[in-house]
Protein backbone atom coordinates (compact mmCIF):
# COMPACT_ATOMS: atom_id res chain seq x y z
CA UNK A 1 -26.29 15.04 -10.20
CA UNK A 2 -25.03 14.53 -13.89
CA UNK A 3 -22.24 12.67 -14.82
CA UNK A 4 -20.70 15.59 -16.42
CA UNK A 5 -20.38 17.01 -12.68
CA UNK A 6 -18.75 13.82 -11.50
CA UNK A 7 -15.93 14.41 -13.93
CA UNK A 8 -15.12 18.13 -13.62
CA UNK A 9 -14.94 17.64 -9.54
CA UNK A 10 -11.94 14.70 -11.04
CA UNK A 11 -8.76 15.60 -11.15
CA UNK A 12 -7.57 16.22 -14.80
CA UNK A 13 -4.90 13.13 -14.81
CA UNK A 14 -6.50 11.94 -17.66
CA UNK A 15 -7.79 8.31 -18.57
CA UNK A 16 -5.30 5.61 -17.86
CA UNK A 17 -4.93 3.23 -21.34
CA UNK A 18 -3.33 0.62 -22.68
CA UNK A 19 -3.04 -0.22 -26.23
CA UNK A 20 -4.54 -3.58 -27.21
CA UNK A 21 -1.63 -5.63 -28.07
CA UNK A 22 0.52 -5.33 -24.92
CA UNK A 23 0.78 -7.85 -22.66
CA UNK A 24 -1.24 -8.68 -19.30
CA UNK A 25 1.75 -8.83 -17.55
CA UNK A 26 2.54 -4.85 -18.64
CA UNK A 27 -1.26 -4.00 -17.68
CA UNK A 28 -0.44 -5.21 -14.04
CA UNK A 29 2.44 -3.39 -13.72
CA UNK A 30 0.16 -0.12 -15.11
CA UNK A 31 -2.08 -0.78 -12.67
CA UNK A 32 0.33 -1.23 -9.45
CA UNK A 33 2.03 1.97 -10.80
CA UNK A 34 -1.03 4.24 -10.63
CA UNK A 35 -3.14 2.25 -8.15
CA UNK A 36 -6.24 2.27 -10.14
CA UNK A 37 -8.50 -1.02 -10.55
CA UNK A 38 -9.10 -0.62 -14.29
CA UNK A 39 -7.81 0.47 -17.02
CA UNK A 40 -9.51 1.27 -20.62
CA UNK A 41 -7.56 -0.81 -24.15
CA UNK A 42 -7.71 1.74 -26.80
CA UNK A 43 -5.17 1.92 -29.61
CA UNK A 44 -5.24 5.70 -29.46
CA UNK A 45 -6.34 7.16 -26.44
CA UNK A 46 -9.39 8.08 -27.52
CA UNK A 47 -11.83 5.25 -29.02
CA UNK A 48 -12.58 2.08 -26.71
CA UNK A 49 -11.88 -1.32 -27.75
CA UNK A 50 -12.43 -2.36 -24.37
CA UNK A 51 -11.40 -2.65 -20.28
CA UNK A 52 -9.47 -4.62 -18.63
CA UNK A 53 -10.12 -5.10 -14.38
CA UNK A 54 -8.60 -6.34 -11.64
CA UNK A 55 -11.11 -8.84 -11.88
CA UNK A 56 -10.25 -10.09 -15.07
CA UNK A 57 -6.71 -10.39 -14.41
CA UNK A 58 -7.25 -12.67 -11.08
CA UNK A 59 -10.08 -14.66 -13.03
CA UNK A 60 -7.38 -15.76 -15.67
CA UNK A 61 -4.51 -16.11 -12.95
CA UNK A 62 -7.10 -18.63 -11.14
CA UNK A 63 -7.95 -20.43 -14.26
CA UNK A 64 -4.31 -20.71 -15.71
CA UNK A 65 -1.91 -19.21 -13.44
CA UNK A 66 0.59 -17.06 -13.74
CA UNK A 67 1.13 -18.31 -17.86
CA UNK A 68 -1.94 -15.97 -18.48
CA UNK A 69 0.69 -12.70 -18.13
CA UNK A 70 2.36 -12.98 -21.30
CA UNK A 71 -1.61 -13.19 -23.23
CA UNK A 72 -2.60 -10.15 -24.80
CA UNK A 73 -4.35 -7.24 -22.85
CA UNK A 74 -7.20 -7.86 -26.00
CA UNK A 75 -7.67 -11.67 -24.91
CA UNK A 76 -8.46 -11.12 -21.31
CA UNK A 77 -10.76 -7.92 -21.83
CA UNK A 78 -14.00 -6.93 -21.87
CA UNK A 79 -14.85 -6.35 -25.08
CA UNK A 80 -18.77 -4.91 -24.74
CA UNK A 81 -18.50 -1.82 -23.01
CA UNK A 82 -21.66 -0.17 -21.00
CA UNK A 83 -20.73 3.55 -21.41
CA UNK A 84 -22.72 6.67 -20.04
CA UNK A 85 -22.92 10.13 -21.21
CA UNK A 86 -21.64 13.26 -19.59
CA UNK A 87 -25.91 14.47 -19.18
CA UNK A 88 -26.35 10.89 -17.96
CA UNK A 89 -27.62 11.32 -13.99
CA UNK A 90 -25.82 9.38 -11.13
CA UNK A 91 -28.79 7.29 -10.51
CA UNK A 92 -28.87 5.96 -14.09
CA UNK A 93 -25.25 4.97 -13.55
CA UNK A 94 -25.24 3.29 -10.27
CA UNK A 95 -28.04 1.43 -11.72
CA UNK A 96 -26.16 0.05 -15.08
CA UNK A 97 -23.34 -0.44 -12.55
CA UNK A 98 -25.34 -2.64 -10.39
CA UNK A 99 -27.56 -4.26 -13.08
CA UNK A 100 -23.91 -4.67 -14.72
CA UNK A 101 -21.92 -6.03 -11.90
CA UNK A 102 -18.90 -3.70 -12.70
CA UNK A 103 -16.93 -1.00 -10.95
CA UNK A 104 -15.60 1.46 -13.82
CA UNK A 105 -17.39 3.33 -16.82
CA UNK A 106 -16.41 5.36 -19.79
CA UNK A 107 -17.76 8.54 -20.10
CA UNK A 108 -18.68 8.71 -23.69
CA UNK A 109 -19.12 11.60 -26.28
CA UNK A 110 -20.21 9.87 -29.71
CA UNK A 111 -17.31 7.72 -30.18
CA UNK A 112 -14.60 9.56 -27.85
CA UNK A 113 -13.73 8.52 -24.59
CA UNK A 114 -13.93 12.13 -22.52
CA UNK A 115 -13.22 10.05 -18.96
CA UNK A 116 -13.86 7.46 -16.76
CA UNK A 117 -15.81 6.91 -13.50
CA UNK A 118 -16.08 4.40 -10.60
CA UNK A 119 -18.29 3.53 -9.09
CA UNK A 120 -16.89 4.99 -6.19
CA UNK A 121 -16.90 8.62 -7.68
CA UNK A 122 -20.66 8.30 -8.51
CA UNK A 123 -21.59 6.73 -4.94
CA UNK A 124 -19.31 10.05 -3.34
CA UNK A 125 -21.41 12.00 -6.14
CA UNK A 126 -24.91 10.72 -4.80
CA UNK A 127 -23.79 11.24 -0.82
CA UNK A 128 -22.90 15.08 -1.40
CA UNK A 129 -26.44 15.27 -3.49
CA UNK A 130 -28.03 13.46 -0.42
CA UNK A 131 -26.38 15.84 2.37
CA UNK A 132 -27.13 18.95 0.46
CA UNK A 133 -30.90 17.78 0.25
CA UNK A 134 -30.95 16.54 3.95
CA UNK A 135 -29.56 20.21 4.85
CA UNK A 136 -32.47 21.74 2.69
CA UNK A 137 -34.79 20.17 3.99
CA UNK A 138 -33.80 20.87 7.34
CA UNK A 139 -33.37 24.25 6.56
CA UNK A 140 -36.82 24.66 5.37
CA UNK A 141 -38.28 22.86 8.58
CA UNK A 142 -36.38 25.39 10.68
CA UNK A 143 -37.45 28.41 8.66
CA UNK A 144 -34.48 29.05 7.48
């Protein structure tokens, strides 16, 4: 299955961004709001300057405490982004994911952002592929 396929079965809500100079504290609140475990820093919607996880948040609240949510989305970030590409195939991505050791992905056309995927989208992607092959299979072993 192709990334591309991932993103059309999405719902068209859009990516969730934040631009890079608000505050960590304002990214947390983003991120309770819409219950998502990620969210992309981009000054315009549209270009990727970087992401900012759950993960990064709680390592800077461990390190510094609760100071660390008046910082700068654009301090606390990941700044190199691993992107895919809407022909990119889900076993390509789980495997950057892995290799990676991160949950979320741009979808990437050139420069522009197009959407974002979890890791959990691909993995549901790659179970459907797996059942519809399992039922092939089986179908061709019954003669159907």
């Amino acid at each position: 299955m192709l990334v591309q396929q991932i993103l059309s079965a999405k719902s068209t809500g859009g990516v969730v961004t934040i631009k890079p100079g608000s505050t960590i504290a304002e990214a947390v609140k983003l991120l309770a709001e819409r219950r998502i475990g990620a969210v992309i820093v981009s000054p315009d919607g549209s270009s990727v300057a970087g992401i900012l996880s759950e993960r990064d948040i709680v390592r800077e609240l461990g390190q510094r405490g609760t100071d660390c949510l008046s910082d700068r989305v654009d301090t606390v970030m990941t700044a190199k982004i691993v992107g895919c590409a809407p022909g990119d195939t889900t076993d390509g991505v789980l495997r950057k994911m892995t290799d990676g050791r991160f949950r979320h992905m741009p979808v990437m056309q050139g420069e522009a952002m197009i959407g974002l995927i979890s890791i959990g989208d691909v993995v549901a992607a790659r179970l459907s592929e797996l059942a519809m092959e399992k039922d092939a299979l089986e179908g061709m072993i019954k003669g159907f």
